[in-house]
C-alpha atoms as a PDB file:
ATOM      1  CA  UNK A   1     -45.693  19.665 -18.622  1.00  0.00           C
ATOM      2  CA  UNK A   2     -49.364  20.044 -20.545  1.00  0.00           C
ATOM      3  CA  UNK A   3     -51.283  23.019 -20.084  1.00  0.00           C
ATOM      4  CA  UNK A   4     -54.588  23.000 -18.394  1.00  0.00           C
ATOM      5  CA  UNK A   5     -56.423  23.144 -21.857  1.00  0.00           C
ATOM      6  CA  UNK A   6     -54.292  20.512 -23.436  1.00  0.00           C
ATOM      7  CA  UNK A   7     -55.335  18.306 -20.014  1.00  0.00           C
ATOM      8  CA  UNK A   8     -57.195  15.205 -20.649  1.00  0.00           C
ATOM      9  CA  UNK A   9     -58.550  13.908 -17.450  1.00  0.00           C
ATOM     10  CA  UNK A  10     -60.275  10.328 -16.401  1.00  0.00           C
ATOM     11  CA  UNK A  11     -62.000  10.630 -13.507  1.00  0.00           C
ATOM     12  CA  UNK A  12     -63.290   8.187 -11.165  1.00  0.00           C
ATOM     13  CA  UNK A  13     -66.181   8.866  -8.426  1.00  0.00           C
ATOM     14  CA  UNK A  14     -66.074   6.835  -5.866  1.00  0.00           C
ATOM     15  CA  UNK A  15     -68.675   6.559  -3.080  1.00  0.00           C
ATOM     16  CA  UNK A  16     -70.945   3.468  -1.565  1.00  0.00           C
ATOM     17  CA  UNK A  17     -74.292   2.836  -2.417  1.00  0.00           C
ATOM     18  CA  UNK A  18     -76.510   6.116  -1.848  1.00  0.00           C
ATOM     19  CA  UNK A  19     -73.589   8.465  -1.393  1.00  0.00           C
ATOM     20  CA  UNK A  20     -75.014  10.476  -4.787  1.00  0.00           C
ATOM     21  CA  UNK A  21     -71.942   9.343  -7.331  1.00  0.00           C
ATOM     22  CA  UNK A  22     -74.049   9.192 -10.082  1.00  0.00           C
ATOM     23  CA  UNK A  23     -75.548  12.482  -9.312  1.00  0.00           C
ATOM     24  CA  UNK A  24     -72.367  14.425  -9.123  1.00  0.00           C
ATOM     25  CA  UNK A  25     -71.043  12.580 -12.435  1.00  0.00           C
ATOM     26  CA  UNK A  26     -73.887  13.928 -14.062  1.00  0.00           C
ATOM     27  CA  UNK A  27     -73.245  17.823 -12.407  1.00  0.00           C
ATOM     28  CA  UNK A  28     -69.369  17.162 -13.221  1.00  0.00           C
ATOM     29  CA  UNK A  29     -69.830  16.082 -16.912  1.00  0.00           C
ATOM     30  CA  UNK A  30     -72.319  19.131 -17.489  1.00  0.00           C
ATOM     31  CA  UNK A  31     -75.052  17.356 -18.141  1.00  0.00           C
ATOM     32  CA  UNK A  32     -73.898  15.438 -21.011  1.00  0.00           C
ATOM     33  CA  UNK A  33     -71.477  17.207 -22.302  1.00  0.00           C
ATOM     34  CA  UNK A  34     -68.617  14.746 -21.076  1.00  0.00           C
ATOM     35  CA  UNK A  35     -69.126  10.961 -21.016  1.00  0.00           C
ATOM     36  CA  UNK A  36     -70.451   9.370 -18.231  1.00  0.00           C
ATOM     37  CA  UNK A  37     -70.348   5.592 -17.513  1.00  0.00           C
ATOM     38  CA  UNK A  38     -71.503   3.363 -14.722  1.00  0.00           C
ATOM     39  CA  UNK A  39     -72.084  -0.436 -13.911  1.00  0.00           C
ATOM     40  CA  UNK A  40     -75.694   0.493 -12.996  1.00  0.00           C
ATOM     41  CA  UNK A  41     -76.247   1.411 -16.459  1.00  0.00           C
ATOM     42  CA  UNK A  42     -75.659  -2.240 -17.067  1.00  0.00           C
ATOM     43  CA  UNK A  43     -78.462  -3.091 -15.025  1.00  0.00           C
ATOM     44  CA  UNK A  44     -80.590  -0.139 -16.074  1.00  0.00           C
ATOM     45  CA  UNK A  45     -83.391  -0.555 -18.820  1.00  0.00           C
ATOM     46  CA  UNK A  46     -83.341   2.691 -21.112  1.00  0.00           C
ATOM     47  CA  UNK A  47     -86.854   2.530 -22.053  1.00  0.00           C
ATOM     48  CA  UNK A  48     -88.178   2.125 -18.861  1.00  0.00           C
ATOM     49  CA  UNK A  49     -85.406   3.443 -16.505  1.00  0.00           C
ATOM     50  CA  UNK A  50     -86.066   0.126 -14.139  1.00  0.00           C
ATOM     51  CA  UNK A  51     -82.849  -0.999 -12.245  1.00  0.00           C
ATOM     52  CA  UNK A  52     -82.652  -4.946 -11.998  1.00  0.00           C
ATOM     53  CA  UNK A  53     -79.006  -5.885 -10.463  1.00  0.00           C
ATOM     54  CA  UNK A  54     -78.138  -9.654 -11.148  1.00  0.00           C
ATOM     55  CA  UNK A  55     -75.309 -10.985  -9.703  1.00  0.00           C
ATOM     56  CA  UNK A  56     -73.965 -13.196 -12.042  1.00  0.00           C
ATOM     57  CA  UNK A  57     -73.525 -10.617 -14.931  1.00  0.00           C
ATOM     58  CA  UNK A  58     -71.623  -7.852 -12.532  1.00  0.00           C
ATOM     59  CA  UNK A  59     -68.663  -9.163 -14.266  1.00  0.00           C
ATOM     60  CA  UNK A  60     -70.472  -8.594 -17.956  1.00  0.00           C
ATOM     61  CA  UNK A  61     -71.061  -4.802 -16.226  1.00  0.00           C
ATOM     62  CA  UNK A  62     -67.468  -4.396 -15.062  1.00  0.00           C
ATOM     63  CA  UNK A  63     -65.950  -5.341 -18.710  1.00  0.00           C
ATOM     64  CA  UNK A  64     -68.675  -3.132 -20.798  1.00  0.00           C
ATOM     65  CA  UNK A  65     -67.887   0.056 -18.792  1.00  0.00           C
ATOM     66  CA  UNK A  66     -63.725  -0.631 -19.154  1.00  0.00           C
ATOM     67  CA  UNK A  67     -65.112  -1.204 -23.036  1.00  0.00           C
ATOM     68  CA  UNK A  68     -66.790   2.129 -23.408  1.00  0.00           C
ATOM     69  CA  UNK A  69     -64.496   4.072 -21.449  1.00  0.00           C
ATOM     70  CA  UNK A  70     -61.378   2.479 -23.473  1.00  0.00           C
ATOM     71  CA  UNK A  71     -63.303   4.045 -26.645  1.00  0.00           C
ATOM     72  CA  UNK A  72     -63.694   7.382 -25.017  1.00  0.00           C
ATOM     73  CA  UNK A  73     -59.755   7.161 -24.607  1.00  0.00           C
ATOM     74  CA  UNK A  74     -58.898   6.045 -27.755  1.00  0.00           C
ATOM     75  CA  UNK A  75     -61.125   8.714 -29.159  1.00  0.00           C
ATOM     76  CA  UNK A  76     -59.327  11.761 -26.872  1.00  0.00           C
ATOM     77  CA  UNK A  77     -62.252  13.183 -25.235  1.00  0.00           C
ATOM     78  CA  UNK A  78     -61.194  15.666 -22.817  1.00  0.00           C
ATOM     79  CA  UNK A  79     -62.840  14.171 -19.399  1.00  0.00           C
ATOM     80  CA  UNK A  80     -64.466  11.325 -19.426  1.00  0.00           C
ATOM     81  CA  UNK A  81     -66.165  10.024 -16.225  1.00  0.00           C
ATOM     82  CA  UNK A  82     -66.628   6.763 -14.110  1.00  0.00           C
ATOM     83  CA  UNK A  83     -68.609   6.262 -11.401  1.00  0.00           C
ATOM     84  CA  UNK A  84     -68.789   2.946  -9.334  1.00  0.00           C
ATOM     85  CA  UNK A  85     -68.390   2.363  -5.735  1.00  0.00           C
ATOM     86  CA  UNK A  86     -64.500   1.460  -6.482  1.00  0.00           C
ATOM     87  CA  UNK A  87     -64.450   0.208  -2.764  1.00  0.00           C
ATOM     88  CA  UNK A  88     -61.206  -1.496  -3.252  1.00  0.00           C
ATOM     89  CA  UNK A  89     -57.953  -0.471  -5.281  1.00  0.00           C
ATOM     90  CA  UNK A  90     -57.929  -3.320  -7.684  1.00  0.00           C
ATOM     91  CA  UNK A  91     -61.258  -2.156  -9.078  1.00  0.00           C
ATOM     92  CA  UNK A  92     -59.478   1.547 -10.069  1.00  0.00           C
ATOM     93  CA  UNK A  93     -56.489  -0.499 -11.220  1.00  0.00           C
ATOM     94  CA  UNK A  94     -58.065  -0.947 -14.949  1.00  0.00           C
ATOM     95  CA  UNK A  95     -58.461   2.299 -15.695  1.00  0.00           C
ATOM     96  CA  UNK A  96     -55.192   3.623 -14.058  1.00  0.00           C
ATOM     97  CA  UNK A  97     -53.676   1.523 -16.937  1.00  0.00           C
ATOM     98  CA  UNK A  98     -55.787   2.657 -19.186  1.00  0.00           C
ATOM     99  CA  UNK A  99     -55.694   6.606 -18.578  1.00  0.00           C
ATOM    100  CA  UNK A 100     -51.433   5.940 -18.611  1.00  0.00           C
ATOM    101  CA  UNK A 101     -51.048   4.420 -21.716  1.00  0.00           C
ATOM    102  CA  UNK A 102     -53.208   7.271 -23.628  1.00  0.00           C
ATOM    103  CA  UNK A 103     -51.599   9.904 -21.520  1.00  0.00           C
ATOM    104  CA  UNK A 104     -55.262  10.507 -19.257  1.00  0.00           C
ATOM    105  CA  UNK A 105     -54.568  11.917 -15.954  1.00  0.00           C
ATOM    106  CA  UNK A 106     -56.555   9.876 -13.585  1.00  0.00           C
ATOM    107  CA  UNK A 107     -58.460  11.636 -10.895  1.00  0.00           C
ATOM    108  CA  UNK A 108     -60.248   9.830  -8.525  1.00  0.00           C
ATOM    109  CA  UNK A 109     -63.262  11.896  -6.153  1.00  0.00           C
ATOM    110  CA  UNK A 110     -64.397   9.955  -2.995  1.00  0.00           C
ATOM    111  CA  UNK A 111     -68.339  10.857  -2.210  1.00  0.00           C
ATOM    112  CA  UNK A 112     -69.606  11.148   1.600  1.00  0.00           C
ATOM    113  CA  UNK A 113     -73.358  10.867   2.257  1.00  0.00           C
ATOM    114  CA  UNK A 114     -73.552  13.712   3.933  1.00  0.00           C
ATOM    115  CA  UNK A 115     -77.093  14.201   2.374  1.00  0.00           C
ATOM    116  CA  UNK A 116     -78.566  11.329   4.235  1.00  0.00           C
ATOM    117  CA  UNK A 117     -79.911   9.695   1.035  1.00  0.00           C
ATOM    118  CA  UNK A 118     -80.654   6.245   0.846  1.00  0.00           C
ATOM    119  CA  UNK A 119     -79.253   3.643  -1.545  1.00  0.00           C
ATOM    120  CA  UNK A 120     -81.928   3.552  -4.626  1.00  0.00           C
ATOM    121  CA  UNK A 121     -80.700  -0.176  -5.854  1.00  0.00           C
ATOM    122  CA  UNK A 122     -81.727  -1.336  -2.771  1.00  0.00           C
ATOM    123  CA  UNK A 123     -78.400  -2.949  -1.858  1.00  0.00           C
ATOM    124  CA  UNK A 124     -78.889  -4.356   2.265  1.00  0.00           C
ATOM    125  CA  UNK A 125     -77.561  -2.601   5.183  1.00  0.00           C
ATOM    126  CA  UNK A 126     -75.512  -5.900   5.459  1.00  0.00           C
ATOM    127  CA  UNK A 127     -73.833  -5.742   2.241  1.00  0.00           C
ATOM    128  CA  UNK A 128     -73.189  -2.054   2.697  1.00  0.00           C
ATOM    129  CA  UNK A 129     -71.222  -2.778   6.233  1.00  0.00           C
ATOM    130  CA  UNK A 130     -69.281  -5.413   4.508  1.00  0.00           C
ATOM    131  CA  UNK A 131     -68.582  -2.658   1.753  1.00  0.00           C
ATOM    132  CA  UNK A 132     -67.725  -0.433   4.647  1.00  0.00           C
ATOM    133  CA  UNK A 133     -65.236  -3.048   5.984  1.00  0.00           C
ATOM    134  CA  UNK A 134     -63.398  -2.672   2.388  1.00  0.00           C
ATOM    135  CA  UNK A 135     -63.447   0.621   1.714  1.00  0.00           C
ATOM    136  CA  UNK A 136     -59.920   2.572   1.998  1.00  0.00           C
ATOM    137  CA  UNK A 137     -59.091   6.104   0.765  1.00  0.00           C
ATOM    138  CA  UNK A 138     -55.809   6.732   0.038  1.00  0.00           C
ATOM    139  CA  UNK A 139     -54.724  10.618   1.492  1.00  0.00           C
ATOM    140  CA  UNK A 140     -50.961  10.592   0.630  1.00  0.00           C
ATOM    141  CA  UNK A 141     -48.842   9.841  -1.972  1.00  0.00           C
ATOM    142  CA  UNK A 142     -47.360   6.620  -0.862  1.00  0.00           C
ATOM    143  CA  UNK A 143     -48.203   3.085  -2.784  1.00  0.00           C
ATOM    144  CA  UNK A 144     -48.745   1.323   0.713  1.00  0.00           C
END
């Protein structure tokens, strides 16, 4: 069994729209200090910071952030962090592969809005019910 310090840890934060994921990955990775990726980084313009979702790319998104966090792997950093709303278990699946085959324990943190925030991508109240619908959080050990 590893040691705490020889640990290497993938973890996954997990929340709907506005529940403050991308805020606590930022806390959680120390401000930098760990890796942080994201599908809204995708969609985010690093000069100007503007968020412009399109559709049709999401699966561009989904396959850059498995990218970057494969390299993080590869390279052995010792937590590297994902946040997306991960509303169903075949989204995780990826990078439950991933963190196995380069020996990663895979953590995965479920956010509550208990802050009352709104969503800032401005993803509808519609779209977040159907998200709600989805959404299942697994509490025991079992594969069901």
């Amino acid at each position: 069994m590893k040691s705490n310090s020889d640990q290497r840890s993938l973890i996954l934060i997990r929340g709907l729209p506005g529940s403050g994921k991308s805020t606590l990955a930022n806390v959680l990775s120390e401000n930098g200090k760990h890796p942080v990726f994201s599908i809204d980084s995708f969609f985010t313009d690093d000069a100007t910071g503007e968020y412009n979702f399109e559709y049709q790319n999401n699966h561009l998104a989904y396959k850059k952030c498995e990218e970057q966090t494969l390299e993080k792997l590869k390279q052995g950093c010792e937590k590297i962090f994902v946040d997306n709303t991960f509303v169903q278990d075949w989204e995780m699946e990826p990078y439950k592969k991933m963190a196995d085959e380069y020996g990663y324990t895979l953590f995965v943190l479920t956010v509550e809005n208990r802050h009352n925030s709104g969503n800032i991508h401005n993803i509808s109240d519609e779209q977040v019910g159907k998200m709600v619908e989805k959404f299942k959080v697994k509490l025991t050990g079992d594969n069901k």
